[in-house]
Protein backbone atom coordinates (compact mmCIF):
# COMPACT_ATOMS: atom_id res chain seq x y z
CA UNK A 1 0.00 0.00 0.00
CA UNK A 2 1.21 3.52 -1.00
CA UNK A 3 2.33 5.92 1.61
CA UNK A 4 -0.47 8.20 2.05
CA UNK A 5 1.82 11.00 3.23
CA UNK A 6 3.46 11.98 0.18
CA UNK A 7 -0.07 12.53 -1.38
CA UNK A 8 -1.52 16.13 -1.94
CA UNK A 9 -3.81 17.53 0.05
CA UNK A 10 -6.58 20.10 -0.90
CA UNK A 11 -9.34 21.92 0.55
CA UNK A 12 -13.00 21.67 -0.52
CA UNK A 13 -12.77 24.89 -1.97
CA UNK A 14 -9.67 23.80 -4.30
CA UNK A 15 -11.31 20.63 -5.26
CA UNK A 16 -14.82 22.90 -6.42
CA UNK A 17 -12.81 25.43 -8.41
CA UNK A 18 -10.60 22.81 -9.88
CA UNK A 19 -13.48 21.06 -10.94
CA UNK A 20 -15.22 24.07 -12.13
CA UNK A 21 -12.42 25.25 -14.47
CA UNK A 22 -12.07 22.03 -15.86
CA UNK A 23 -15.61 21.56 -16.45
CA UNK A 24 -15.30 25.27 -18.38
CA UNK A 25 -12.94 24.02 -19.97
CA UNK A 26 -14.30 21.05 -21.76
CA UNK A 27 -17.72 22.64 -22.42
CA UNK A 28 -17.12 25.98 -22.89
CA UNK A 29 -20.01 26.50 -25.75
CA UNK A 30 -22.65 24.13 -26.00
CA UNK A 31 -25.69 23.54 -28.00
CA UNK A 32 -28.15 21.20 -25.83
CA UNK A 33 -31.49 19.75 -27.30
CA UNK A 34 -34.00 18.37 -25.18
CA UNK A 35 -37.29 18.41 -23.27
CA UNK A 36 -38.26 21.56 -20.90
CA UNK A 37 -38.96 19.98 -17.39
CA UNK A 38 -39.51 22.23 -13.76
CA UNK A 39 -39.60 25.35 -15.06
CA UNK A 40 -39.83 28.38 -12.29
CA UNK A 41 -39.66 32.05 -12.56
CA UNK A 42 -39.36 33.27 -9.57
CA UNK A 43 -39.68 37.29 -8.29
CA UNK A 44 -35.93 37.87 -9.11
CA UNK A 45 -36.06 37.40 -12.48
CA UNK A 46 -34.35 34.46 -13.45
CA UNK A 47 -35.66 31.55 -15.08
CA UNK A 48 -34.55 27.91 -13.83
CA UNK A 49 -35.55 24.82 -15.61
CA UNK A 50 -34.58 21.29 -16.21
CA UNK A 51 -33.67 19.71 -20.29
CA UNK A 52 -34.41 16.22 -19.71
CA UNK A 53 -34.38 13.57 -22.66
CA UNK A 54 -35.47 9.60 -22.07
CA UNK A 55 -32.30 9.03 -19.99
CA UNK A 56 -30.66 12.15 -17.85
CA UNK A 57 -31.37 15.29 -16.45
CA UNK A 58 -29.60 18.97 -16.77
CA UNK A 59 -30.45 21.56 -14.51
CA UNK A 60 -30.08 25.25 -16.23
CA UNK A 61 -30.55 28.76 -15.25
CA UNK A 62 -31.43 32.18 -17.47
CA UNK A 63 -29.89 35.20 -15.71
CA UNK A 64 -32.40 38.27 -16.05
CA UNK A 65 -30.59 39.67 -18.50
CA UNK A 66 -30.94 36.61 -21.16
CA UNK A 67 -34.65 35.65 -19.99
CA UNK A 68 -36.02 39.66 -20.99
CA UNK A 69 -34.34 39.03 -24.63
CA UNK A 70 -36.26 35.40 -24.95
CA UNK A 71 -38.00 35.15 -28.42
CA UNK A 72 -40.20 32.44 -27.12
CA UNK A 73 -40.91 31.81 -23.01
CA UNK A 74 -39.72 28.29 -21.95
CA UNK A 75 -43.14 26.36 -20.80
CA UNK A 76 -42.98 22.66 -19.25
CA UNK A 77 -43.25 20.04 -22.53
CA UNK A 78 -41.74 22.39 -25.31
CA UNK A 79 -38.60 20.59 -26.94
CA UNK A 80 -35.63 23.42 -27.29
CA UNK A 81 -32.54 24.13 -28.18
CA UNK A 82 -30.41 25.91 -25.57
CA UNK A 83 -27.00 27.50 -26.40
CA UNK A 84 -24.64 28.46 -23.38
CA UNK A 85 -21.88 27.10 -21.20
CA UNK A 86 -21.48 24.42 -18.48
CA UNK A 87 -20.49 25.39 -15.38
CA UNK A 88 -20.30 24.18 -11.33
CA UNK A 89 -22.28 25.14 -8.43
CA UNK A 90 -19.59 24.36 -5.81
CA UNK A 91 -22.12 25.08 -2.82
CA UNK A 92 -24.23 21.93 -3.61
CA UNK A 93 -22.08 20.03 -5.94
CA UNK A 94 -23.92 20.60 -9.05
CA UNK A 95 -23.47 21.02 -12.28
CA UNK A 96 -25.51 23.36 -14.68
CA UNK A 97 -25.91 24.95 -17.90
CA UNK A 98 -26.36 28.74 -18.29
CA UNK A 99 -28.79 29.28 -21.11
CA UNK A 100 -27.79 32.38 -23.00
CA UNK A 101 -30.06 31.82 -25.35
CA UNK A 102 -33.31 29.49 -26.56
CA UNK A 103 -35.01 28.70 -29.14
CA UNK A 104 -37.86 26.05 -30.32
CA UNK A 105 -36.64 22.78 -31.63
CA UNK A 106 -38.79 23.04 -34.82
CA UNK A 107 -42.14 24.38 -35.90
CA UNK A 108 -43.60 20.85 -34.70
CA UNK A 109 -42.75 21.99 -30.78
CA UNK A 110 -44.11 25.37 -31.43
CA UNK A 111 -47.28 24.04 -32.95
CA UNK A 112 -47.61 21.15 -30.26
CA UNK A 113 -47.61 23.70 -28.35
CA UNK A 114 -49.81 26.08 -29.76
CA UNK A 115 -52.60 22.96 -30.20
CA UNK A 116 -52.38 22.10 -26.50
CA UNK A 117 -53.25 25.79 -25.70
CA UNK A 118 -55.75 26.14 -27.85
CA UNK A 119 -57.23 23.24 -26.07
CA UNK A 120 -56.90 24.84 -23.05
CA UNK A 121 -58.44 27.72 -23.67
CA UNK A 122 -61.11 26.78 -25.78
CA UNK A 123 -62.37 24.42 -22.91
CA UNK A 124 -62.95 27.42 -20.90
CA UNK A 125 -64.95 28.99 -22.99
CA UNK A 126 -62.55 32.10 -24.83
CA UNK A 127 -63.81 30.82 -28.54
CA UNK A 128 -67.47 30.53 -28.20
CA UNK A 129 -68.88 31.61 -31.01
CA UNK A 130 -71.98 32.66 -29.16
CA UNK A 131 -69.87 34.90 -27.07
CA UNK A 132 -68.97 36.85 -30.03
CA UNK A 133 -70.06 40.85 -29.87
CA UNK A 134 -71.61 42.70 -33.19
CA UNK A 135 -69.35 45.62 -34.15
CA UNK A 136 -71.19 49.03 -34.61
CA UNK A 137 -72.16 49.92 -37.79
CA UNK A 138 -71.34 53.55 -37.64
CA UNK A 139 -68.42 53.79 -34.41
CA UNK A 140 -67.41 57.15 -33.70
CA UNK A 141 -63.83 56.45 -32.63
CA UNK A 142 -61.24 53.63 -33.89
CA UNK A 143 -58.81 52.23 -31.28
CA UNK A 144 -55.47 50.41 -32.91
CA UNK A 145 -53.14 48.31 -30.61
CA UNK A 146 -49.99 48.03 -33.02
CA UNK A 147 -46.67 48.97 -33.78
CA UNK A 148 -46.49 52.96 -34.21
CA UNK A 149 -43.52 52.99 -36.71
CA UNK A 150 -44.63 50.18 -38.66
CA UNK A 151 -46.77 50.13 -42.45
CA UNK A 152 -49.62 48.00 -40.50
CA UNK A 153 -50.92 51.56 -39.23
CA UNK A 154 -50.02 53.63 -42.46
CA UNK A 155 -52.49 51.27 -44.05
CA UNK A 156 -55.31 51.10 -41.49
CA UNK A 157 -54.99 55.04 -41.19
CA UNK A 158 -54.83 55.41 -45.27
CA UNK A 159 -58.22 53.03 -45.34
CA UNK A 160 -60.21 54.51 -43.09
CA UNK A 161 -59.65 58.21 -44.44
CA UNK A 162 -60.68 56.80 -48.01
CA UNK A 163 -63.50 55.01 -46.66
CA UNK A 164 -64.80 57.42 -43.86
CA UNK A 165 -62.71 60.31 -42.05
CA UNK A 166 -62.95 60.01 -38.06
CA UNK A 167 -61.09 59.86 -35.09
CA UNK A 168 -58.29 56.78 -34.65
CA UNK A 169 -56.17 56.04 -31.33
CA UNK A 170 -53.67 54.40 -31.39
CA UNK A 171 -51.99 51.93 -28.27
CA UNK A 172 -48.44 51.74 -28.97
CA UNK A 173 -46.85 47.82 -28.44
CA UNK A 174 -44.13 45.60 -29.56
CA UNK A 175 -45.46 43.31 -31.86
CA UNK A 176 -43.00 40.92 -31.98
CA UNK A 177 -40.14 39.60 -29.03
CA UNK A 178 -40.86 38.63 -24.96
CA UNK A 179 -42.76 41.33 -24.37
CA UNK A 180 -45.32 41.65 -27.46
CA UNK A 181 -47.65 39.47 -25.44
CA UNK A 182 -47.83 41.37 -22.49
CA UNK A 183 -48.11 44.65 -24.05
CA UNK A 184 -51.24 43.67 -26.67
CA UNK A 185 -52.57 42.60 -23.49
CA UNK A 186 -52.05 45.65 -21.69
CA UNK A 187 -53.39 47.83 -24.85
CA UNK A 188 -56.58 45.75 -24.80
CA UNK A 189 -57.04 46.16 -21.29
CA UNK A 190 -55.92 50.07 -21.07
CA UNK A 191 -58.30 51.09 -23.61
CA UNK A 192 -61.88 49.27 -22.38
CA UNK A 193 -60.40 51.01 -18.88
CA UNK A 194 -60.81 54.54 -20.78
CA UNK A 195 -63.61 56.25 -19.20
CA UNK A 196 -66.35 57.52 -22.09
CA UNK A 197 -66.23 61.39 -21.04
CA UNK A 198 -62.37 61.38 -20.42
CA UNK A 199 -59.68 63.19 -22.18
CA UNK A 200 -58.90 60.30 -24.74
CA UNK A 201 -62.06 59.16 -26.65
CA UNK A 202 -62.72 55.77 -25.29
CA UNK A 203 -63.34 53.81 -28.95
CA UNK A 204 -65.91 51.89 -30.10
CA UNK A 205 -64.52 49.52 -31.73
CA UNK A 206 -60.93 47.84 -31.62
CA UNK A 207 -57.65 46.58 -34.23
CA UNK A 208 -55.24 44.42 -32.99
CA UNK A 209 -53.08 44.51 -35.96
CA UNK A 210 -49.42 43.04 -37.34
CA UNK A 211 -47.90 42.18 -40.26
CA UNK A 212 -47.02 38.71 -41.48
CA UNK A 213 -44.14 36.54 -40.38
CA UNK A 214 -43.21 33.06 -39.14
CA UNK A 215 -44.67 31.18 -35.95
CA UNK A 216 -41.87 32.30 -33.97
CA UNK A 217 -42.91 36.53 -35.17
CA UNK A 218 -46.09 35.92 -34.29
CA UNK A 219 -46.24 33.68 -31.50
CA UNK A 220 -46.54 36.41 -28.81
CA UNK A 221 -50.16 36.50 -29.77
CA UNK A 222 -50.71 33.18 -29.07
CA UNK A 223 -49.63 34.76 -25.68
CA UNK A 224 -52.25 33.15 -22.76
CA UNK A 225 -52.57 36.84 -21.71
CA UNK A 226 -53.04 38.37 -24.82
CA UNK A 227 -55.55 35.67 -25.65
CA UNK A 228 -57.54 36.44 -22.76
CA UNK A 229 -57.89 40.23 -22.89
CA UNK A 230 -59.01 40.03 -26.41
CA UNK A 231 -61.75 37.12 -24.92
CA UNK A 232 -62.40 39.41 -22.28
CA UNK A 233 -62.84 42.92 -24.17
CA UNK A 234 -65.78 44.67 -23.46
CA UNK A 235 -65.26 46.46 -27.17
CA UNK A 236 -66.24 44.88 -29.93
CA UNK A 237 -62.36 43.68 -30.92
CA UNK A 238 -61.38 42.95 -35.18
CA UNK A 239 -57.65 40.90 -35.19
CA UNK A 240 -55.34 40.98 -38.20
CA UNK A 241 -52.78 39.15 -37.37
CA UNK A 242 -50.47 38.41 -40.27
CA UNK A 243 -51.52 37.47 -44.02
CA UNK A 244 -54.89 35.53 -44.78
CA UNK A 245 -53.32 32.25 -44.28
CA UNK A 246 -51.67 33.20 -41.07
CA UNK A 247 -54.07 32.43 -37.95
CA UNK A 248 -53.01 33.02 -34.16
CA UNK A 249 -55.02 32.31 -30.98
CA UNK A 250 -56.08 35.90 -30.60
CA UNK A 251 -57.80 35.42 -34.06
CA UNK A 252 -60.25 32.81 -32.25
CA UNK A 253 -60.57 35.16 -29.11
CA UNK A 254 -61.79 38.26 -31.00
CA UNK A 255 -65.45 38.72 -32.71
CA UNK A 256 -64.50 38.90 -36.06
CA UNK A 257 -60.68 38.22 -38.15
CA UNK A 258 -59.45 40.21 -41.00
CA UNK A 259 -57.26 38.39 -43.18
CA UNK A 260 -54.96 41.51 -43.09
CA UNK A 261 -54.52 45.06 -41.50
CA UNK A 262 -56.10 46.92 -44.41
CA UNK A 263 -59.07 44.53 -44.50
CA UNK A 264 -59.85 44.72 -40.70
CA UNK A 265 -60.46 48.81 -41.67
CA UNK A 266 -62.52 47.81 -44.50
CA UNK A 267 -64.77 45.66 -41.71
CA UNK A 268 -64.73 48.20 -39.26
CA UNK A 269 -65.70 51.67 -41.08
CA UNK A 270 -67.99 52.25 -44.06
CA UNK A 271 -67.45 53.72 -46.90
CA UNK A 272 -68.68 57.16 -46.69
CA UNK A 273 -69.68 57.75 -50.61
CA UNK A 274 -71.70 54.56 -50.28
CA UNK A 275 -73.13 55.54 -47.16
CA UNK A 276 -74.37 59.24 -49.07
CA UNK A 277 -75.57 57.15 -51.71
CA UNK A 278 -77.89 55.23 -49.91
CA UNK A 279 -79.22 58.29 -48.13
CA UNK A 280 -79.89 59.70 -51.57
CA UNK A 281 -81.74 56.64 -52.71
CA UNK A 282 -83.60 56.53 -49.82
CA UNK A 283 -84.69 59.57 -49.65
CA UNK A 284 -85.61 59.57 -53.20
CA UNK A 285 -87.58 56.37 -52.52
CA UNK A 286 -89.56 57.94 -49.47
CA UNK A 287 -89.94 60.76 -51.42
CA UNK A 288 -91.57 58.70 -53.93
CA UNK A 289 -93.53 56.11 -51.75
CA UNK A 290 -95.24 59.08 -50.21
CA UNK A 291 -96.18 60.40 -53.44
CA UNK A 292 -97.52 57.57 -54.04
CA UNK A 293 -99.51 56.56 -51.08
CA UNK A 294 -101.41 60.41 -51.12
CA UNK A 295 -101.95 59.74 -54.57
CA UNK A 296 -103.81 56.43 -53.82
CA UNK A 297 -105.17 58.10 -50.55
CA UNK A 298 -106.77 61.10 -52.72
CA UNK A 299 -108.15 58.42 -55.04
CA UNK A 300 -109.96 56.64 -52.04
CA UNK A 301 -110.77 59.67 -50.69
CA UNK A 302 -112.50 60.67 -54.12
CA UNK A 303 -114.13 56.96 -54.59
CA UNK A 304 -115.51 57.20 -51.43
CA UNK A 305 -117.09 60.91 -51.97
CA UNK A 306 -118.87 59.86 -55.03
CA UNK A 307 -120.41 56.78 -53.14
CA UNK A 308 -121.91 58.63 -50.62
CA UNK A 309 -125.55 60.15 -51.03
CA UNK A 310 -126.62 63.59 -51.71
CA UNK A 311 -127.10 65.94 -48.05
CA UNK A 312 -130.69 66.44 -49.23
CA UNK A 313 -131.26 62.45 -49.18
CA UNK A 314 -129.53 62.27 -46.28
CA UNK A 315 -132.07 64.82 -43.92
CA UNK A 316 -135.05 63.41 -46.21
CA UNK A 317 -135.91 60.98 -43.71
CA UNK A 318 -134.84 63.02 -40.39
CA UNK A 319 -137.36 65.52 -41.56
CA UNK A 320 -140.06 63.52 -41.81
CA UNK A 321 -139.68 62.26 -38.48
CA UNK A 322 -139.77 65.83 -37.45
CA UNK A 323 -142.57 66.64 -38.95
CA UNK A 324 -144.91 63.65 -37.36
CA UNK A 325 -143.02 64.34 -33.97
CA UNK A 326 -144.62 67.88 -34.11
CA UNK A 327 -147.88 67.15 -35.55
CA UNK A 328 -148.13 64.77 -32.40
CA UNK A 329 -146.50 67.46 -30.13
CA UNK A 330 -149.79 69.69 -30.05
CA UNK A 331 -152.38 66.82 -29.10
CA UNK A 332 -149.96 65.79 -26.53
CA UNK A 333 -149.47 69.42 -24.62
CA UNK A 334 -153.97 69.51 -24.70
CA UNK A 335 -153.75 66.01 -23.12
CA UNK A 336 -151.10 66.67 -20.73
CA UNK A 337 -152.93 70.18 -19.70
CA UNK A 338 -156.34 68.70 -19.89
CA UNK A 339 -154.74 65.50 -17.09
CA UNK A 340 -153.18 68.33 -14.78
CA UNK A 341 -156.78 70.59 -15.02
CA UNK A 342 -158.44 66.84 -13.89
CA UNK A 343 -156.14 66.83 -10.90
CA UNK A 344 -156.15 69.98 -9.95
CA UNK A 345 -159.82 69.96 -9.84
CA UNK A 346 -160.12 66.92 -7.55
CA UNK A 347 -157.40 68.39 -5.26
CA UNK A 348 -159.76 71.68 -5.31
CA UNK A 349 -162.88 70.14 -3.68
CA UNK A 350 -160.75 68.46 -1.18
CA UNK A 351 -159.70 72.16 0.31
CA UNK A 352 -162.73 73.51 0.75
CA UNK A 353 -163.99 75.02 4.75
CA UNK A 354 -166.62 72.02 5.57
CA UNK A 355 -163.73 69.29 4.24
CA UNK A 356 -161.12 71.21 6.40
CA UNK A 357 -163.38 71.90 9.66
CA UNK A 358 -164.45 67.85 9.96
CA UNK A 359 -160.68 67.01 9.52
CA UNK A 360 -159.44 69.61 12.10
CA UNK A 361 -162.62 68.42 14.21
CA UNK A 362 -161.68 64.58 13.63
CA UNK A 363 -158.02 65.68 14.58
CA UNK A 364 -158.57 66.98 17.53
CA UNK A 365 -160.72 64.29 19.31
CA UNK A 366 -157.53 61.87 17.84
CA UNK A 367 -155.07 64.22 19.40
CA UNK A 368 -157.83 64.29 23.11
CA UNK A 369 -157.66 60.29 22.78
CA UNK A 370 -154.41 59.81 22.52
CA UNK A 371 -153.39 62.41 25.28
CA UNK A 372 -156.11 60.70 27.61
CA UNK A 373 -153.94 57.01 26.87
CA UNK A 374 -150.90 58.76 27.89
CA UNK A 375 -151.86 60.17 30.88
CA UNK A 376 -153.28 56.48 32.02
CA UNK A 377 -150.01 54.92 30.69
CA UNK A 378 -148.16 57.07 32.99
CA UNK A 379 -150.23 56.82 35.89
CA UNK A 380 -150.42 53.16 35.42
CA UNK A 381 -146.49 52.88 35.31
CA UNK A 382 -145.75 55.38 38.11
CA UNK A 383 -148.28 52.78 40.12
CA UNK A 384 -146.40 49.82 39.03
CA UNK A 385 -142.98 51.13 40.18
CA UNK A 386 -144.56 52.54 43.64
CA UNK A 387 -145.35 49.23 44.09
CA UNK A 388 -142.07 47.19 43.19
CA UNK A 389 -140.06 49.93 45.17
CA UNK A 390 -142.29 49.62 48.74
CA UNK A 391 -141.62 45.30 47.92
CA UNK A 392 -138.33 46.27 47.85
CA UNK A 393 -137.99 48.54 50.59
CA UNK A 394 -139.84 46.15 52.46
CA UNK A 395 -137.06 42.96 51.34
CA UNK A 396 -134.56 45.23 52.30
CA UNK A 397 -135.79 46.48 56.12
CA UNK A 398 -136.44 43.18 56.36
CA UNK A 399 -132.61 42.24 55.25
CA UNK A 400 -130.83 45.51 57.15
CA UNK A 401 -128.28 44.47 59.86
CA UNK A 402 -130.35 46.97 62.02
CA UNK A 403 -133.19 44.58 62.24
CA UNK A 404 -129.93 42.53 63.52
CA UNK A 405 -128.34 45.53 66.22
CA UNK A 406 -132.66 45.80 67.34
CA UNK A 407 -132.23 42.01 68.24
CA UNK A 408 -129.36 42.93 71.11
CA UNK A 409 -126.31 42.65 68.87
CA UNK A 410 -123.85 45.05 68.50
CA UNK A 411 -121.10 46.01 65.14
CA UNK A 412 -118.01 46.64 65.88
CA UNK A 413 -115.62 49.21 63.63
CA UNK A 414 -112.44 50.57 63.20
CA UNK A 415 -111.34 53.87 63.11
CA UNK A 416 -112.32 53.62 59.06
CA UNK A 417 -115.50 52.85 60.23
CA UNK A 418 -114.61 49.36 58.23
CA UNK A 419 -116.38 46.34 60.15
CA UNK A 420 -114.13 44.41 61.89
CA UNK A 421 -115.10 40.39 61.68
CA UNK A 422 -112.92 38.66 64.11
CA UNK A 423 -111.26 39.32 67.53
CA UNK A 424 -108.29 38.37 66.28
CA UNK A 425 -108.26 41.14 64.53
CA UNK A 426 -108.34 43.50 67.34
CA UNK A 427 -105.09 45.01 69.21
CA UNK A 428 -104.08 46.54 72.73
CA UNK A 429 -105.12 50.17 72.86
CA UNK A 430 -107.04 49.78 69.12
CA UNK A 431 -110.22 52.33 69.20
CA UNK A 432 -113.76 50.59 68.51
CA UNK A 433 -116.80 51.80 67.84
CA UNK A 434 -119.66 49.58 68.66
CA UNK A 435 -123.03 50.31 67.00
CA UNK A 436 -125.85 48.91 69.08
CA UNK A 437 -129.41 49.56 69.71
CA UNK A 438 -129.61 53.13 71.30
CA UNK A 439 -126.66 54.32 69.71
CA UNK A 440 -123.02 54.08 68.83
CA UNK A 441 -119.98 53.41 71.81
CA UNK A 442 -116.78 54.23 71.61
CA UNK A 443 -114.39 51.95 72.96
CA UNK A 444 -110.56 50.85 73.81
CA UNK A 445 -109.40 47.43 73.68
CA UNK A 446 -107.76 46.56 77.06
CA UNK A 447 -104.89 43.88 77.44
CA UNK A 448 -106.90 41.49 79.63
CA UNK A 449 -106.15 37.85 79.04
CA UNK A 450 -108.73 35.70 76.66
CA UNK A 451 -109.44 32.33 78.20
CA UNK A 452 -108.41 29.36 75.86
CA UNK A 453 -112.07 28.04 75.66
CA UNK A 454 -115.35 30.19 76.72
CA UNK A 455 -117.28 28.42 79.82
CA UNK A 456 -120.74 27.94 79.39
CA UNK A 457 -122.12 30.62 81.80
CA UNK A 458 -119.63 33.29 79.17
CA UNK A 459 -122.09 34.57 76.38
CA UNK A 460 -120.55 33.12 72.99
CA UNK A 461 -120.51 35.65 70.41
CA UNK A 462 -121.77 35.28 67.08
CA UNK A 463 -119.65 36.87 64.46
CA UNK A 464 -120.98 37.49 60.92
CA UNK A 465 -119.71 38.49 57.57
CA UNK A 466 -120.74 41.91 58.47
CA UNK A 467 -119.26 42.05 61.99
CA UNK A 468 -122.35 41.62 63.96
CA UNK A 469 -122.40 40.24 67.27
CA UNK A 470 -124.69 38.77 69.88
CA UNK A 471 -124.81 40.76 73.02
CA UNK A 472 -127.74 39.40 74.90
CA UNK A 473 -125.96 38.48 78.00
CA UNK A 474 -123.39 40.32 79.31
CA UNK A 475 -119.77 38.62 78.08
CA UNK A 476 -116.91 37.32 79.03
CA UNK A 477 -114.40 40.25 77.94
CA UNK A 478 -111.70 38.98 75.85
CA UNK A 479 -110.08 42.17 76.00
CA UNK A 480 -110.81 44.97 78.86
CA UNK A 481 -112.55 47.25 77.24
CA UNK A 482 -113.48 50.94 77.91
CA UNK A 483 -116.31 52.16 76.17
CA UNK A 484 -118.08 55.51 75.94
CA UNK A 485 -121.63 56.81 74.07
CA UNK A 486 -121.61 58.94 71.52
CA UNK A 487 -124.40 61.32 71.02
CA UNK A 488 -125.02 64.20 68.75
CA UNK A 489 -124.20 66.85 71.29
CA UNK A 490 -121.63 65.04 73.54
CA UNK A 491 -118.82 63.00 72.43
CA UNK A 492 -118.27 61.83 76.04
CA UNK A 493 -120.50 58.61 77.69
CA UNK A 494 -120.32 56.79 80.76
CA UNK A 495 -117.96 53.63 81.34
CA UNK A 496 -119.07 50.03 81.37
């Protein structure tokens, strides 16, 4: 076995950058084809991604710098050829490629591509026909998202003054590179934003225009933003995208195509001449139709003048009718006045002195009767109620507790003159006044001590609802009691 301590030692660091150069080196321009894997864009600009084939992996990174000056945007499944160097990442012990630049690996990735997005997109919805918008026949102001510098908007501008003068705006984009998506997309957006009483004329109707080219030129509007703003324009939206046989995505997202720039001008303004034209005829043809229909009017009018019969036919018969009504009108006022002379008559010989005395006469002995019935209805009553009220009075003398007190029992009140209806409810030094027969006592509850049972010689008082009690011997006091008479001129009586 070799001596191990003649052999060179080297740090981690020296081992990485050795490796690093050497890998430089050996690959210091590449050309890689393969498959785009991961693919991540994170806020920081760069791009990393993986090119895979059937068999290995290569991890690769696009500084900012490269990714902005992309022709076409790296998406996971597009086959590409990537041109840069390999190099080392010593902190993990990788090795990578950075992509300078990218491009598709033929038309057949590109249009792979393009066929999977148009899936996409179409299964959301963005090329339903029925979601298509009519443009307005007569728009007041054009909107153009194009190129400024290029012919596209010499031509648009040059058809639509032939056809019909008005106002064009125009949304300057890229129309090709990175970026062209983004910016159609922002032109779309910017100008349905435009408010309708602003400074810029919001339009009524909108060109997305380019020029022709290859996939790769126009692929930016087969951008997935681009696509969507057009799907999502509020304005009626024309494309003309390249030449007639050209076609992008926008062309299905927008409510009608033009096969080229000049054409989607033709579709979008009149022609003015035509337009006068048609006025003219059409005013020429109401002119005439109205002619026309007072002509035939007149004719009907005349027709139906000569149909009708003379005035003197026409008040032939009325007359007549007027002439029996008033032949019949003078037989009818001598009947009418003869009927009321009839009446009045037999009304006469009703009024006269001997008719009116025997009424008056007959009225009066009426008016005597009926007084005389009165006067014994009232009578009668007044002796009915006499007689129900002394029944009464009689029920309740009969009823009174006085009746009771004339018996020998007494009522005994508070100072409310309230009856009170138990001794119970009667304490020390309480003022009573006990109505009896002769008069009313005033009295003061002593403290003397109430047996627990009365004895049979005690008097047993008889206590009613109305506090009413028996008195007829003298009792047992439950309480000593003084007691004094009350009489109208002296408050003052004589003890018990």
């Amino acid at each position: 076995m070799a001596d191990q301590s003649n052999v060179a030692e080297f740090s981690v660091s020296e081992v990485s950058n050795a490796i690093k150069r050497t890998v430089e080196d050996a690959f210091d321009y590449v050309r890689v084809r393969g498959e785009l894997g991961r693919v991540s864009k994170p806020g920081s600009g760069h791009i990393y991604l993986d090119l895979k084939d059937d068999r290995s992996v290569l991890a690769g990174v696009i500084w900012r710098g490269n990714a902005s000056r992309l022709k076409v945007q790296p998406e996971q499944g597009l086959e590409v050829i990537a041109t840069g160097k390999i190099t080392t990442f010593p902190g993990q012990s990788k090795y990578q490629m950075v992509i300078e630049s990218m491009e598709p690996a033929g038309a057949g990735a590109l249009m792979a591509l393009l066929e999977e997005r148009k899936k996409k997109l179409g299964t959301e919805g963005l090329f339903d026909p029925a979601a298509k918008k009519q443009l307005p026949r007569m728009p007041r102001v054009v909107g153009v998202v194009t190129s400024p510098t290029g012919a596209v908007i010499r031509d648009i501008l040059h058809r639509i003054t032939d056809r019909f003068p008005l106002h064009v705006v125009v949304w300057p984009v890229r129309v090709q590179g990175e970026t062209c998506g983004a910016e159609v997309a922002n032109g779309i957006r910017g100008f349905n934003a435009l408010p309708k009483t602003g400074p810029i004329p919001k339009p009524d109707v909108l060109i997305v225009a380019r020029g022709g080219g290859s996939l790769e030129d126009l692929w930016g509007f087969n951008d997935e933003e681009a696509v969507r703003a057009a799907a999502a324009s509020d304005i009626p939206l024309v494309s003309a995208v390249g030449h007639e046989t050209d076609w992008t995505l926008i062309d299905l997202a927008a409510d009608m195509r033009a096969p080229t720039p000049t054409g989607a001008a033709e579709f979008v303004v009149p022609v003015k001449a035509e337009l006068v034209a048609l006025t003219d005829d059409l005013s020429r043809r109401l002119s005439t139709g109205l002619l026309r229909f007072l002509q035939g009017r007149k004719t009907e009018l005349r027709a139906a003048a000569a149909s009708l019969p003379a005035p003197r036919d026409l008040l032939a018969l009325p007359r007549q009718r007027f002439d029996m009504s008033a032949g019949r009108l003078e037989y009818g006022l001598r009947m009418n006045t003869q009927s009321h002379r009839t009446k009045l008559t037999t009304a006469a010989r009703g009024l006269s002195p001997i008719t009116l005395s025997r009424q008056m006469a007959f009225s009066k002995e009426r008016l005597e009767s009926m007084r005389n019935r009165k006067q014994q209805a009232y009578t009668n009553h007044i002796r009915r109620q006499r007689m129900q009220l002394d029944s009464v009075s009689q029920l309740l003398s009969s009823l009174s507790y006085k009746r009771v007190i004339e018996r020998g029992y007494a009522v005994v009140r508070d100072d409310e003159m309230a009856p009170i209806g138990h001794a119970s409810a009667i304490s020390q030094g309480q003022t009573l006044h006990l109505e009896m027969k002769g008069g009313t006592v005033i009295a003061t509850a002593g403290d003397t001590p109430v047996p627990a049972e009365p004895t049979p010689t005690e008097t047993r008082a008889e206590t009613s609802s109305s506090g009413l009690q028996e008195t007829a011997e003298p009792p047992a006091k439950k309480k000593a009691v003084r007691t004094k008479k009350k009489t109208q001129n002296d408050a003052q009586g004589s003890l018990f």
